[in-house]
Protein backbone atom coordinates (compact mmCIF):
# COMPACT_ATOMS: atom_id res chain seq x y z
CA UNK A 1 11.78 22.94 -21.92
CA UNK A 2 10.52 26.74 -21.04
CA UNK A 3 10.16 27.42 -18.05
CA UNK A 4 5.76 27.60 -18.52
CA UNK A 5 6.14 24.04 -19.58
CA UNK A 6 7.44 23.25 -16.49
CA UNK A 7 4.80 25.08 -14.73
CA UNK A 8 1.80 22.96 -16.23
CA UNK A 9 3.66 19.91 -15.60
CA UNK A 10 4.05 20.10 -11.78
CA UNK A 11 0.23 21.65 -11.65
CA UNK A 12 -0.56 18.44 -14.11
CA UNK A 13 0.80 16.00 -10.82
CA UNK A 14 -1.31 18.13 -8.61
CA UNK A 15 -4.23 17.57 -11.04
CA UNK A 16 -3.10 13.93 -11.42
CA UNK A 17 -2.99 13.45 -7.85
CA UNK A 18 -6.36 14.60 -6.98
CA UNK A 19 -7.84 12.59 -9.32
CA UNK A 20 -6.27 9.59 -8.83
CA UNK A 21 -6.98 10.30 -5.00
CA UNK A 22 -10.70 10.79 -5.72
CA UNK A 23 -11.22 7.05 -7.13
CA UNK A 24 -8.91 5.86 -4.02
CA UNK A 25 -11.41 6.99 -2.05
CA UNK A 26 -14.38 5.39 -3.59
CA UNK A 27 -11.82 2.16 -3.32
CA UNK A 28 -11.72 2.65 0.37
CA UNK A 29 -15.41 3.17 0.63
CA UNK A 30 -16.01 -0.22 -1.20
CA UNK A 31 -13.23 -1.85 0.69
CA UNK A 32 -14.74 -1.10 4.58
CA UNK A 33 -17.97 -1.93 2.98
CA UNK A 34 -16.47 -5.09 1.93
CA UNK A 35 -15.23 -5.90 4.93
CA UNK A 36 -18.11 -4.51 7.34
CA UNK A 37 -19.95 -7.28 5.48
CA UNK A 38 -17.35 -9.97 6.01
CA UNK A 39 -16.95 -8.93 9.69
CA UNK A 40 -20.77 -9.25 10.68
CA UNK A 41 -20.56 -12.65 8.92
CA UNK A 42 -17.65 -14.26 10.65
CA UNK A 43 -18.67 -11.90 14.27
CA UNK A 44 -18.85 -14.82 16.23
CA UNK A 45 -16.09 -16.51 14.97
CA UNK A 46 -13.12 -14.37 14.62
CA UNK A 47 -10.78 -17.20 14.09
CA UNK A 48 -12.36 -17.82 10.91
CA UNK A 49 -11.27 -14.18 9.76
CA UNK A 50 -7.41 -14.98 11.34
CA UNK A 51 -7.76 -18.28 8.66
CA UNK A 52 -8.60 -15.73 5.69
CA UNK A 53 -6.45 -13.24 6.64
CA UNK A 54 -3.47 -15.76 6.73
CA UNK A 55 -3.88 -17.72 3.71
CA UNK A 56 -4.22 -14.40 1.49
CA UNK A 57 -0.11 -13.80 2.93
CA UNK A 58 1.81 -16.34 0.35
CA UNK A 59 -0.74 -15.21 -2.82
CA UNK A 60 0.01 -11.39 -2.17
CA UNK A 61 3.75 -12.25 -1.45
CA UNK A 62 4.19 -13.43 -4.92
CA UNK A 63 1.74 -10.80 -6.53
CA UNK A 64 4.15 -7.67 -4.66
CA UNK A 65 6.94 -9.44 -5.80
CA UNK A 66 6.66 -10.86 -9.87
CA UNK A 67 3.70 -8.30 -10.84
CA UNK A 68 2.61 -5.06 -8.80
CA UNK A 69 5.08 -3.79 -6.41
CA UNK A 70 8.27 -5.38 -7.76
CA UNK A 71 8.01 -4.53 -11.48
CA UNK A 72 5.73 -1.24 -11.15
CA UNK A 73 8.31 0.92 -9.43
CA UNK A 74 11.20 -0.71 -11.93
CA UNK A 75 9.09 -0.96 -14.92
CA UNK A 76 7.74 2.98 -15.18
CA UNK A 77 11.20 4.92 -15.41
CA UNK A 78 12.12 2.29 -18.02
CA UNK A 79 9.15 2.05 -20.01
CA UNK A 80 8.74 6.39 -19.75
CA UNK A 81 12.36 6.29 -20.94
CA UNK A 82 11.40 4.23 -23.88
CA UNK A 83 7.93 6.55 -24.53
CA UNK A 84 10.20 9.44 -24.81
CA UNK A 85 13.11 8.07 -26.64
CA UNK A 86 12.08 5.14 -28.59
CA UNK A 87 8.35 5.91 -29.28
CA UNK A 88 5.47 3.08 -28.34
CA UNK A 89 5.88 0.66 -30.48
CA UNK A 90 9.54 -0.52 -28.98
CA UNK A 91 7.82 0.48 -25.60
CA UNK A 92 4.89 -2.03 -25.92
CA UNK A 93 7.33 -5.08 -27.41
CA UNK A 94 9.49 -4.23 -24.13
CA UNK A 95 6.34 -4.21 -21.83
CA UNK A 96 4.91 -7.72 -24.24
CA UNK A 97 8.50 -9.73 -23.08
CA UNK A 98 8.13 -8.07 -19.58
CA UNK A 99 4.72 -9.60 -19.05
CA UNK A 100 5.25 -12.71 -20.96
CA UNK A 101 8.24 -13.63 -18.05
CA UNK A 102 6.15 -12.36 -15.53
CA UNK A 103 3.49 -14.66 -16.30
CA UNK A 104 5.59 -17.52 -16.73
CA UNK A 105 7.36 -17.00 -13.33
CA UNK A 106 4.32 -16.48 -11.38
CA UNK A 107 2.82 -19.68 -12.75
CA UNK A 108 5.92 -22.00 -12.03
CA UNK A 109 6.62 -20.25 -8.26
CA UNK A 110 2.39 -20.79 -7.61
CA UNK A 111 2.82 -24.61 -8.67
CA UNK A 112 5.36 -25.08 -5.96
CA UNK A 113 3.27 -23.31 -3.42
CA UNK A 114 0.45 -25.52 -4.26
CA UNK A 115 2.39 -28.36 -3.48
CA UNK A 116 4.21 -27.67 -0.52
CA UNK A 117 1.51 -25.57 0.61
CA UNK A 118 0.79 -27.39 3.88
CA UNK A 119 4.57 -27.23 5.04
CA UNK A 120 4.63 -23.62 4.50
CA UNK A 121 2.25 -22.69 6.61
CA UNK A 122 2.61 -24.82 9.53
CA UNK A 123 6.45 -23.51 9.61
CA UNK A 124 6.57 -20.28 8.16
CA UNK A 125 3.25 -18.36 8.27
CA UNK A 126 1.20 -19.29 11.14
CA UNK A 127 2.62 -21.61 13.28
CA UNK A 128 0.86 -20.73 16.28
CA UNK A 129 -2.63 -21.47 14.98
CA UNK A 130 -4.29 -25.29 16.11
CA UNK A 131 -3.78 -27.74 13.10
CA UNK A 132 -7.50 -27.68 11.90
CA UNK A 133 -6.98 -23.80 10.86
CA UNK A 134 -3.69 -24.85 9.50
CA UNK A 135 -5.32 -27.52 6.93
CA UNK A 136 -7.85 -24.64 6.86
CA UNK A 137 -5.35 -21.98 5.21
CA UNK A 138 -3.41 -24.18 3.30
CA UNK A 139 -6.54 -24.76 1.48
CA UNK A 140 -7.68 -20.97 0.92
CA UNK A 141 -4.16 -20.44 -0.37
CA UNK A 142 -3.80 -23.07 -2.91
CA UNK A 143 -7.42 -21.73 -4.28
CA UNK A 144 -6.41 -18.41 -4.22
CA UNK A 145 -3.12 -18.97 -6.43
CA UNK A 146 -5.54 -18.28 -9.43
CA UNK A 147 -5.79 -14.66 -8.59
CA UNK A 148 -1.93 -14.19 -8.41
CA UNK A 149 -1.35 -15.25 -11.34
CA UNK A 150 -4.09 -13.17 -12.85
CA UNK A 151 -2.18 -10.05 -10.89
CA UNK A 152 0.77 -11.08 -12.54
CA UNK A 153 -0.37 -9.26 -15.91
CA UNK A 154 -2.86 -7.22 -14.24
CA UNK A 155 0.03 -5.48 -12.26
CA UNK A 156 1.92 -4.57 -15.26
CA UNK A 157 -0.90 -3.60 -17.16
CA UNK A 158 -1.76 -0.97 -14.99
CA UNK A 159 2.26 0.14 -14.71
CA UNK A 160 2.44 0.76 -18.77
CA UNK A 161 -0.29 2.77 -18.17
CA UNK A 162 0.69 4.95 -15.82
CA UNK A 163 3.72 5.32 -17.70
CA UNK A 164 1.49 6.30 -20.70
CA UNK A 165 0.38 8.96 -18.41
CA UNK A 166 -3.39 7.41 -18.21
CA UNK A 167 -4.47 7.48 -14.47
CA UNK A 168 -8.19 6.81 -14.70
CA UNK A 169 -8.11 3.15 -15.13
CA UNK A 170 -5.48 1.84 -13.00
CA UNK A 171 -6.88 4.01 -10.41
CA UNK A 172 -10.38 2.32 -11.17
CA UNK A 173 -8.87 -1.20 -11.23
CA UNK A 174 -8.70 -1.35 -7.38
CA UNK A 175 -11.75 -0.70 -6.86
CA UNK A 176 -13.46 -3.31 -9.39
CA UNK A 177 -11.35 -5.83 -6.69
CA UNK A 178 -13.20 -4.58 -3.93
CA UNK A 179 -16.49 -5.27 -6.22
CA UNK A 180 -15.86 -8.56 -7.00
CA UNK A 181 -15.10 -9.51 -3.23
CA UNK A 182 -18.23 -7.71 -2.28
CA UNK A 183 -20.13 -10.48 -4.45
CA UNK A 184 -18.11 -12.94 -2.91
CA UNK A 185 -19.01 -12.38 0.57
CA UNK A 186 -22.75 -12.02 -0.34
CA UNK A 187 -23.44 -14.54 -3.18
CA UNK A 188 -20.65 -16.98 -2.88
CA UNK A 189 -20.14 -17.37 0.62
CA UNK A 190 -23.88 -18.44 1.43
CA UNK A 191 -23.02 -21.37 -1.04
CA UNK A 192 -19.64 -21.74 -0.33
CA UNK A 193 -18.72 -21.17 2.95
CA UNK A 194 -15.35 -19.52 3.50
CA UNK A 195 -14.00 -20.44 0.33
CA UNK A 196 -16.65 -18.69 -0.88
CA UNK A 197 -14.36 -14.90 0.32
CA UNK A 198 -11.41 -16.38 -1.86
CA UNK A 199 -14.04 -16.74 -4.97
CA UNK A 200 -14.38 -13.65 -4.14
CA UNK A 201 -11.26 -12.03 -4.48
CA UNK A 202 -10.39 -14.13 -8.06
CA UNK A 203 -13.31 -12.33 -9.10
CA UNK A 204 -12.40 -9.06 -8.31
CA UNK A 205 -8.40 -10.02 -9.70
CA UNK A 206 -10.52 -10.88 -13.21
CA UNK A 207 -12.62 -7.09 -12.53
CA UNK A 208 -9.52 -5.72 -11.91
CA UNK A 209 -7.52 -6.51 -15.27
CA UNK A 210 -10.70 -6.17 -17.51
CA UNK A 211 -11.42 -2.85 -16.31
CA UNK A 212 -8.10 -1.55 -17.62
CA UNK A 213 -8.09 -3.93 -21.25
CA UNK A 214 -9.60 -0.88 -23.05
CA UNK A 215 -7.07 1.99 -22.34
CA UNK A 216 -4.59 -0.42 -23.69
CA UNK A 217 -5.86 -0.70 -27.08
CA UNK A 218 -6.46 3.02 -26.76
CA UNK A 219 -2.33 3.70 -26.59
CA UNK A 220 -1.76 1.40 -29.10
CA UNK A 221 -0.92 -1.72 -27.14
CA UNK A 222 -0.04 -4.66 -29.39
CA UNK A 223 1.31 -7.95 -28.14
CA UNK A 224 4.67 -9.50 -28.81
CA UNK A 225 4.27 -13.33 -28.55
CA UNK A 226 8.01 -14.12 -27.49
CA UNK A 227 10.49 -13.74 -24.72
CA UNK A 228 14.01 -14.17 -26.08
CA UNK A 229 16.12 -12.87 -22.75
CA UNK A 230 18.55 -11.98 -24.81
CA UNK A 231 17.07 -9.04 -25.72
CA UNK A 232 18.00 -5.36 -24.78
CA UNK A 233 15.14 -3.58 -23.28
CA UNK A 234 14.50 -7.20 -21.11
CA UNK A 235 17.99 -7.40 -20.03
CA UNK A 236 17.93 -3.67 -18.70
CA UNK A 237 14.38 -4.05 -16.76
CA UNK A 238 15.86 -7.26 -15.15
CA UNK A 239 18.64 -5.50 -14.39
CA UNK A 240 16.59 -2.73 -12.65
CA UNK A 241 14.06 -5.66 -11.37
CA UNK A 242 16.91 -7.49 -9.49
CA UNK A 243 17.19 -5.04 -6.95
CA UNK A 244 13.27 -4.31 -6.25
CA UNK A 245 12.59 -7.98 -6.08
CA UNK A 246 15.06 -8.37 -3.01
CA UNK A 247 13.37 -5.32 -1.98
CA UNK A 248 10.18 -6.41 -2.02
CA UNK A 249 11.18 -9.85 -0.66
CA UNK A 250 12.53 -8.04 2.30
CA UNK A 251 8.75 -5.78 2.75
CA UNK A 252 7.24 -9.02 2.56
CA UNK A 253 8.52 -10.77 5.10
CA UNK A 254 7.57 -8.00 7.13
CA UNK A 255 4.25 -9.11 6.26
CA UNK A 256 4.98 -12.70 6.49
CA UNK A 257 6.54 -12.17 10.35
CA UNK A 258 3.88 -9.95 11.66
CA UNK A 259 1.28 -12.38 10.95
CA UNK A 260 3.97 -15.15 12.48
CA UNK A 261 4.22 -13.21 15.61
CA UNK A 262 0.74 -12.52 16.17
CA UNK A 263 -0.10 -16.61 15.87
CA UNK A 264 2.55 -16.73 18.30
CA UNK A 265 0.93 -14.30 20.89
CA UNK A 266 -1.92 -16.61 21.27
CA UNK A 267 -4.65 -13.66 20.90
CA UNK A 268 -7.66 -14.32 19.19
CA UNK A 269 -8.34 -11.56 16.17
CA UNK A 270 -4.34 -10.46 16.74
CA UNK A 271 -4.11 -11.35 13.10
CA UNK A 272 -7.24 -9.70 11.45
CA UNK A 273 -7.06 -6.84 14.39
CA UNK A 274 -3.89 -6.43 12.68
CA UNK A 275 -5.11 -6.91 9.05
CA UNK A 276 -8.23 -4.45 9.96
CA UNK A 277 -5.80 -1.57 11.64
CA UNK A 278 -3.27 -1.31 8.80
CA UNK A 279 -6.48 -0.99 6.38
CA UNK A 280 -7.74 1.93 8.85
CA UNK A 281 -4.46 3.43 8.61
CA UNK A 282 -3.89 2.88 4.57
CA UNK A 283 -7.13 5.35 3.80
CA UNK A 284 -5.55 9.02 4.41
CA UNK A 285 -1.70 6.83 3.75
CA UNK A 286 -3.72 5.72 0.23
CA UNK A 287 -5.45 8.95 -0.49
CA UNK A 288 -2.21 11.11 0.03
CA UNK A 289 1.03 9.41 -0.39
CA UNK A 290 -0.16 6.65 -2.46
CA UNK A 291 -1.85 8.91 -4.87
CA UNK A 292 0.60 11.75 -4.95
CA UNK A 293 3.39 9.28 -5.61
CA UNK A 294 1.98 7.56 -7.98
CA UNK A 295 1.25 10.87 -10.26
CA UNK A 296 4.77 11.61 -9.58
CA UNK A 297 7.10 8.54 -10.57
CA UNK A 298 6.52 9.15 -14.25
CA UNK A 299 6.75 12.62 -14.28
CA UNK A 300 10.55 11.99 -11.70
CA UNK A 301 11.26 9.65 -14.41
CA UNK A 302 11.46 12.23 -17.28
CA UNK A 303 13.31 14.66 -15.37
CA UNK A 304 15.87 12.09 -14.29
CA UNK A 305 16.61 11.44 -17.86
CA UNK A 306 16.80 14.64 -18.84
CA UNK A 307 18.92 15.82 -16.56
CA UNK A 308 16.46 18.51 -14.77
CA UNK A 309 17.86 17.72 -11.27
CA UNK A 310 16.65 21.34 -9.74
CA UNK A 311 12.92 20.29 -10.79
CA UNK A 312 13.55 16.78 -9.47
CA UNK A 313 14.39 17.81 -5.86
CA UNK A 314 11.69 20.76 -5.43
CA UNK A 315 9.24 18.17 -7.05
CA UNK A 316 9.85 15.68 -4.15
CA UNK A 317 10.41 18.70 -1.56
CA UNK A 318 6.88 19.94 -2.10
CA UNK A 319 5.89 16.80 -2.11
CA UNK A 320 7.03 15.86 1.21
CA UNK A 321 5.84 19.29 2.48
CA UNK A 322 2.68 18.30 1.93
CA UNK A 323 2.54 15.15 3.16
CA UNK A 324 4.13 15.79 6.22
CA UNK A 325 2.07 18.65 7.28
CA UNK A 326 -1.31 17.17 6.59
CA UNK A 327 -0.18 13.11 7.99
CA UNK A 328 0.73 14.13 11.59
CA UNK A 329 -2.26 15.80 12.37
CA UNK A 330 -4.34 13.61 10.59
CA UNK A 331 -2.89 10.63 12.68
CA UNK A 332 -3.61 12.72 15.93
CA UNK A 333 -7.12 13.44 15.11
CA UNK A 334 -7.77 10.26 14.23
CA UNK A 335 -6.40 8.25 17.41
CA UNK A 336 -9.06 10.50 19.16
CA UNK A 337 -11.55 9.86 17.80
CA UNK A 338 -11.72 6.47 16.11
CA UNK A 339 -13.01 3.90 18.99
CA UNK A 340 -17.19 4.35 18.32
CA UNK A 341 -16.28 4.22 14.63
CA UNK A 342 -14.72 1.24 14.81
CA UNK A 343 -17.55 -0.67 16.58
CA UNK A 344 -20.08 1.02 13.99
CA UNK A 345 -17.96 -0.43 11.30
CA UNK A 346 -17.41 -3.61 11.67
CA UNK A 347 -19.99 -4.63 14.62
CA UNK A 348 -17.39 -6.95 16.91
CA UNK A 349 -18.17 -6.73 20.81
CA UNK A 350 -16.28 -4.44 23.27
CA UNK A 351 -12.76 -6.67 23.41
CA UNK A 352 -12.57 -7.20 20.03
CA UNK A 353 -13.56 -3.46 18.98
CA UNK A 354 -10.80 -2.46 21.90
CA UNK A 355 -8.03 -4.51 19.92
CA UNK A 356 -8.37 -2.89 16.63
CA UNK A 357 -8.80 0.26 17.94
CA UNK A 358 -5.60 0.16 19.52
CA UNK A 359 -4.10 -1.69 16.98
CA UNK A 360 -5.23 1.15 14.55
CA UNK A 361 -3.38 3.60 16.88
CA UNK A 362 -0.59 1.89 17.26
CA UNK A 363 -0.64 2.15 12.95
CA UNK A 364 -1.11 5.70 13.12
CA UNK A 365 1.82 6.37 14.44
CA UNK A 366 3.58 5.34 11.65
CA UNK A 367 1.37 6.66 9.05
CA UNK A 368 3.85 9.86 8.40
CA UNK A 369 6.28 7.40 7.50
CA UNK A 370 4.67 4.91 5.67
CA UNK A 371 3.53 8.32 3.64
CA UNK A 372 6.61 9.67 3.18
CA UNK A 373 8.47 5.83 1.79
CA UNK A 374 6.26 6.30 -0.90
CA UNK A 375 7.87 9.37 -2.48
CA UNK A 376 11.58 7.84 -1.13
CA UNK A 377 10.99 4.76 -2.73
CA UNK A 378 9.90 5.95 -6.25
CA UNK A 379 12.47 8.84 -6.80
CA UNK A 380 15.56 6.36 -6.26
CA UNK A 381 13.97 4.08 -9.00
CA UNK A 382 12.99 7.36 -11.07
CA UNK A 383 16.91 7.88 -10.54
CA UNK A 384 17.12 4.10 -11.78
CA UNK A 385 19.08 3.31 -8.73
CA UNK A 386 17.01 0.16 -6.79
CA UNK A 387 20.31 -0.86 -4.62
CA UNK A 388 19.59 2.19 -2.35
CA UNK A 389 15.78 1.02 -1.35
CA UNK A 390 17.34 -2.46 -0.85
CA UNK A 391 19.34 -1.56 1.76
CA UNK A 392 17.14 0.55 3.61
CA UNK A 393 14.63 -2.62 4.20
CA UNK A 394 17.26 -4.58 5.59
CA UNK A 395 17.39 -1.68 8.15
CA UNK A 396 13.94 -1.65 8.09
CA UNK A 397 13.23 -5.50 8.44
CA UNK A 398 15.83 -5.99 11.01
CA UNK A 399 13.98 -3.36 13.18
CA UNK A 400 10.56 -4.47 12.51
CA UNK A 401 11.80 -8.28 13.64
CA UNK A 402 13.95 -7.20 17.04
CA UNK A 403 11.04 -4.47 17.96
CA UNK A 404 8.16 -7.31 17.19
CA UNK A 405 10.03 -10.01 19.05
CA UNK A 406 10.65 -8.32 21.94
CA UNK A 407 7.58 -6.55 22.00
CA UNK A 408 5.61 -9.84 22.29
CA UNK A 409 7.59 -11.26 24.97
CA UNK A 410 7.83 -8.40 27.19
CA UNK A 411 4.57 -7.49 26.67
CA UNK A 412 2.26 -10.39 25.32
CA UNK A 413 -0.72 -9.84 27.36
CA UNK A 414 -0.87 -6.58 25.19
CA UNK A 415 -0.48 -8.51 21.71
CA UNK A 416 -1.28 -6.98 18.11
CA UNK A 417 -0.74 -3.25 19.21
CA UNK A 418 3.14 -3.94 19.48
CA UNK A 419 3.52 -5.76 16.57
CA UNK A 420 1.86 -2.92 14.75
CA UNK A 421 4.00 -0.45 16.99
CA UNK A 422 7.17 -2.30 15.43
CA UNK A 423 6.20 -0.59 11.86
CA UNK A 424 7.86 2.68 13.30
CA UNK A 425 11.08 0.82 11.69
CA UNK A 426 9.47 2.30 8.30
CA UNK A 427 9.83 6.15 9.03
CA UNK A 428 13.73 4.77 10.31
CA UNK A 429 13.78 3.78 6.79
CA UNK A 430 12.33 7.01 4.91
CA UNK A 431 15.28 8.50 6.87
CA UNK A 432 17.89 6.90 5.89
CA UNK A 433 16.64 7.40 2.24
CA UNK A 434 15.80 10.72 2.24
CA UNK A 435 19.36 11.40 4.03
CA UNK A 436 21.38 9.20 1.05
CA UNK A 437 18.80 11.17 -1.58
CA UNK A 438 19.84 14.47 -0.94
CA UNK A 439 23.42 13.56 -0.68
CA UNK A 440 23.47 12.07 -4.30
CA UNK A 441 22.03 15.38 -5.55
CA UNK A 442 24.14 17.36 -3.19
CA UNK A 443 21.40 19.86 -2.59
CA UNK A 444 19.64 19.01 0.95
CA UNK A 445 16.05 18.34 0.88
CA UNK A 446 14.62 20.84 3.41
CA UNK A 447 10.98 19.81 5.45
CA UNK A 448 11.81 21.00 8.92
CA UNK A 449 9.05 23.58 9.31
CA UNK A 450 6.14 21.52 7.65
CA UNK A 451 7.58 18.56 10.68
CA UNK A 452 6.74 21.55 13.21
CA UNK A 453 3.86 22.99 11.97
CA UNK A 454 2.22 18.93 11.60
CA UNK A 455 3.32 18.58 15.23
CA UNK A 456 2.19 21.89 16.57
CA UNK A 457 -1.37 21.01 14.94
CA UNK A 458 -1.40 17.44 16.18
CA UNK A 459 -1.38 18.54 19.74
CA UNK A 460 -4.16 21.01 19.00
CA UNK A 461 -5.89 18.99 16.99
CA UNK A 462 -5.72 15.56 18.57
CA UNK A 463 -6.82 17.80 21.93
CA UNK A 464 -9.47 19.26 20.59
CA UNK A 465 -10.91 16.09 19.29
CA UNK A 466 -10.60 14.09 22.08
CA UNK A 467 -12.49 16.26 24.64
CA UNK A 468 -15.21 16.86 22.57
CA UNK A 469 -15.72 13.22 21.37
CA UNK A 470 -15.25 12.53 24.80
CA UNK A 471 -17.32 15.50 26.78
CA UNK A 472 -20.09 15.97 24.39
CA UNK A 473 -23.20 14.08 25.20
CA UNK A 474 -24.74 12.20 22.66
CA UNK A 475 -24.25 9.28 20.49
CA UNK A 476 -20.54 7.87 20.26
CA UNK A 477 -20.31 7.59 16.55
CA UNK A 478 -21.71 11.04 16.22
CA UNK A 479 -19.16 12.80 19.25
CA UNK A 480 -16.83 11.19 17.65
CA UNK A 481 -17.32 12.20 13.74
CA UNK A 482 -17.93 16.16 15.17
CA UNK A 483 -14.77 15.82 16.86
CA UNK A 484 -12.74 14.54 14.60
CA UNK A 485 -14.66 17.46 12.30
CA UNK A 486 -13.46 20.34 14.60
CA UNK A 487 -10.74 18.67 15.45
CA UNK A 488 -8.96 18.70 11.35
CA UNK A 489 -10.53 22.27 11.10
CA UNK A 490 -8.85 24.04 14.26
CA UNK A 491 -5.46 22.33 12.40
CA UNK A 492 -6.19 24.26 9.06
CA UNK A 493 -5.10 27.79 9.65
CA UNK A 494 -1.56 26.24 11.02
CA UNK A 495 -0.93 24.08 7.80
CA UNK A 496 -2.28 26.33 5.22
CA UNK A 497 0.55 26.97 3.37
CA UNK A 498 1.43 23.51 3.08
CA UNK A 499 -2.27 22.76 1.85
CA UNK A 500 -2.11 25.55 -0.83
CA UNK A 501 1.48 23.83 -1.75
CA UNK A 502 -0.94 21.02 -2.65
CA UNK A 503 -2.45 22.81 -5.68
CA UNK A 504 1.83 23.51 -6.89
CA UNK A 505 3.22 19.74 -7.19
C-alpha cells in the first residue's frame, strides 16, 4: 500500500469521525429532549424515575452482552478480515450464523429473567427500594425484554456495517431510539402510565433496526437460515466472543452495583441523579471518543492483519492526542458552568438540581478516561486479543466496588456523587491497557505533552468560566452558557495543535 494510500485512509477516519460525530450529536439533542420531557412528567415524583431507571439495568445487561457491546468490538476485526480476504458473500453467511445464535441466546436468557424476575431484583438490583417499587420494576423489566431481544439483531446489524465501512446508518440508528421514546413519553404514557416509557423504548429498539434494514440490502446482505456450530468462521468469532462477554459481564456489573449502592444509600433520585449525570457526561465522551473510535476499529482491524504495525500505533497515538487534549478541559469548563443548565433542563427543584449537578461533576472527572477506554478497548480486539480487556475490568470492577462501598459508608449523607466518583477506576483501567499495548508492539505510545497542555487549559479554562458564570449579572442559564463560551475559547490557542491533529487521524 503506497504511502498516499495511507494518507487518505487516516484523513478518511478523520472524515469518518466527524460525521459519525455530527449524527451523535443530533442523538444527544433528542436524548435530553427525551428526557427533559420525562423529567417534568415524573417532577414530583422522582421515585417513579429511580423505578424506570432500575428496571431498564437487567434488559441493557443482556443487550451489552449477546448483541451490541459484546459482539460489536469481537465481530468487526473478524468480519473486516473476512471483507478483505474472503469477499462478502462468506462474510454475510458468517455474520447470518452470528446473528442467528445471538438471537437464540437472547431469547432463552430473557425467558429466565421473566420468570425469576421478581427474585432478581429484590436481591441483586435494588434491594434498598420499599417492596411496592420492587413489584414496580420487576414489571417494567419483564415488558421491556421485547426490546432486548430486538437489540440482539439490531446490534449486529449495525456492527457488519461498520465493518462494511457504512457509518451513516448505524450512526442514525441511535437516534431513531431516542424518537421512539420521545412518542412514548408523550402518546403512550398519558394512556399508559409508566409502562407507557418502556412502550416507548420497544418502539424506538423497532426504529432503531429498521432504520439500518436498507444499507444491508445495499452491501449485498443475504441471509443464511442455519447455525451449524461446527462451522469455521462461528467457531473463530466465539472464540474471540468468549473473552468480551466476560468483559462485558464484568462492565455490567459495574452498572448493576452502582444502581445497588445507590438503593442502599437511601437518597431519593441517587439512582436517576446517577442515570441523568453519566448521560451529561456521555455527550462530549459520545461525540469524541465514541465517534473517533468507532471510525477507527475497522480501519485498526486492516492494519492488524496486514501487518502495518507503525500505522497502527501512530493511528491510536493521534488518536489519544486528541482526545486527551480536548477531554480535560472540556471536563473543567463544564463543572463550572453546568448548575443553571441543569435546572433549565430538566426542571427538578433546588435539592434535586444540586444532586445531579454534583453527580455530573463527580462524572466529569472521569470523562478523560472513559474517552480514552474507548480507543484501548478496540485496538486490543483490532489486535484480536480480548484476554487483555478482560483483565483490566477485573482491575477496574474491583476498584469501582471497594471505592463505591466505602464511599457510601464513610460518606452517605453525600450519596450518588461518590458512587459516580468511584468510576475514576476506569482511567486506572485505560492505564493499565495502554501500558500492556505499547509493550506488545514494543514501541511506547507517547501522550505526555497533550496530558499537560489539557491540564494547563483546564485551570485556565475552568477559571475563566467559573468567575464569569459566577460574577456576571444576569440570567443563570445565560452566565453560565457565555462562560462556558469564553471559557473553551481562552483553552484554544493552548491545544491547537492537538485540534489541527484532529483533521490527520
Amino acid at each position: 500500500m503506497s504511502l498516499d494510500r495511507e494518507t487518505k485512509k487516516i484523513s478518511f477516519l478523520a472524515r469518518a469521525s466527524i460525521l459519525i460525530a455530527s449524527f451523535f450529536l443530533i442523538d444527544k439533542i433528542l436524548a435530553f429532549a427525551r428526557v427533559g420531557i420525562i423529567s417534568r412528567i415524573y417532577t414530583d415524583d422522582v421515585g417513579l424515575l429511580d423505578v424506570f431507571n432500575s428496571a431498564n439495568n437487567v434488559p441493557d445487561v443482556l443487550f451489552a452482552l449477546i448483541s451490541g457491546g459484546a459482539l460489536a468490538m469481537a465481530f468487526i476485526p473478524l468480519m473486516s478480515d473476512y471483507l478483505t480476504t474472503q469477499g462478502r458473500e462468506a462474510a454475510w453467511d458468517l455474520f447470518s450464523r452470528v446473528a442467528n445464535l445471538a438471537f437464540l441466546v437472547t431469547s432463552s436468557i430473557a425467558v429466565l429473567v421473566f420468570i425469576f424476575a421478581q427474585q432478581i431484583v429484590d436481591h441483586v438490583i435494588v434491594p434498598g427500594f420499599t417492596p411496592e417499587q420492587r413489584a414496580l420494576v420487576a414489571e417494567l423489566m419483564r415488558l421491556n425484554l421485547i426490546s432486548t431481544i430486538i437489540f440482539s439483531i439490531s446490534g449486529l446489524v449495525m456492527a457488519s456495517l461498520q465493518a462494511n465501512q457504512h457509518f451513516i446508518l448505524p450512526a442514525l440508528a441511535p437516534t431513531m431510539y431516542n424518537v421512539g421514546q420521545i412518542f412514548g413519553a408523550i402518546i403512550f404514557v398519558p394512556i399508559f402510565g409508566l409502562p407507557g416509557l418502556v412502550y416507548g423504548v420497544i418502539l424506538g429498539a423497532l426504529l432503531h433496526l429498521g432504520v439500518q434494514i436498507p444499507a444491508l440490502f445495499k452491501f449485498g446482505f443475504q441471509w443464511t437460515p442455519a447455525l451449524d456450530l461446527r462451522n469455521t468462521g462461528l467457531l473463530e468469532a466465539l472464540k474471540l466472543l468468549g473473552p468480551r462477554l466476560l468483559t462485558m459481564g464484568g462492565i455490567q456489573l459495574i452498572v448493576i452495583a452502582r444502581d445497588y449502592l445507590a438503593s442502599l444509600t437511601g437518597q431519593e433520585g441517587a439512582v436517576t441523579s446517577l442515570a441523568f449525570g453519566w448521560m451529561i457526561m456521555q455527550v462530549p465522551e459520545t461525540l469524541l471518543g465514541t465517534a473517533i473510535a468507532t471510525a477507527m476499529l475497522p480501519t485498526l482491524s486492516e492494519f492488524a492483519s496486514r501487518d502495518k504495525w507503525r500505522e497502527f500505533r501512530l493511528a491510536i497515538e493521534r488518536a489519544l492526542r486528541v482526545l486527551i487534549a480536548l477531554t480535560i478541559p472540556i471536563a473543567a469548563v463544564m463543572a463550572a458552568g453546568i448548575n443553571p443548565l441543569v435546572r433549565a433542563a430538566f426542571g427538578f427543584d433546588a435539592d434535586m438540581s444540586t444532586l445531579i449537578t454534583w453527580t455530573t461533576r463527580a462524572y466529569l472527572i472521569t470523562l478523560t478516561g472513559y474517552s480514552i477506554h474507548e480507543i484501548a478497548a478496540r485496538s486490543f480486539y483490532a489486535r484480536k486479543e480480548p484476554i487483555f480487556p478482560l483483565y483490566a475490568v477485573i482491575v477496574r470492577l474491583a476498584l469501582f466496588i471497594g471505592i463505591g462501598y466505602f464511599g457510601i459508608t464513610l460518606f452517605k449523607h453525600i450519596g450518588a456523587p461518590v458512587i459516580a466518583f468511584a468510576e475514576i477506576a476506569l482511567l486506572i483501567e485505560s492505564i493499565f491497557l495502554f501500558v500492556w499495548l505499547s509493550r506488545r508492539m514494543h514501541e511506547p505510545i507517547v501522550v505526555w505533552s497533550a496530558v499537560a497542555k489539557g491540564m494547563i487549559a483546564a485551570v485556565i479554562g475552568g477559571v475563566t468560566a467559573y468567575l464569569l458564570a459566577a460574577y456576571i449579572p444576569g440570567s443563570a442559564v445565560l452566565t453560565a452558557l457565555l462562560g462556558m463560551t469564553i471559557g473553551g475559547i481562552v483553552c484554544l490557542p493552548i491545544i491547537w495543535s492537538e485540534i489541527k491533529l484532529l483533521l490527520k487521524l
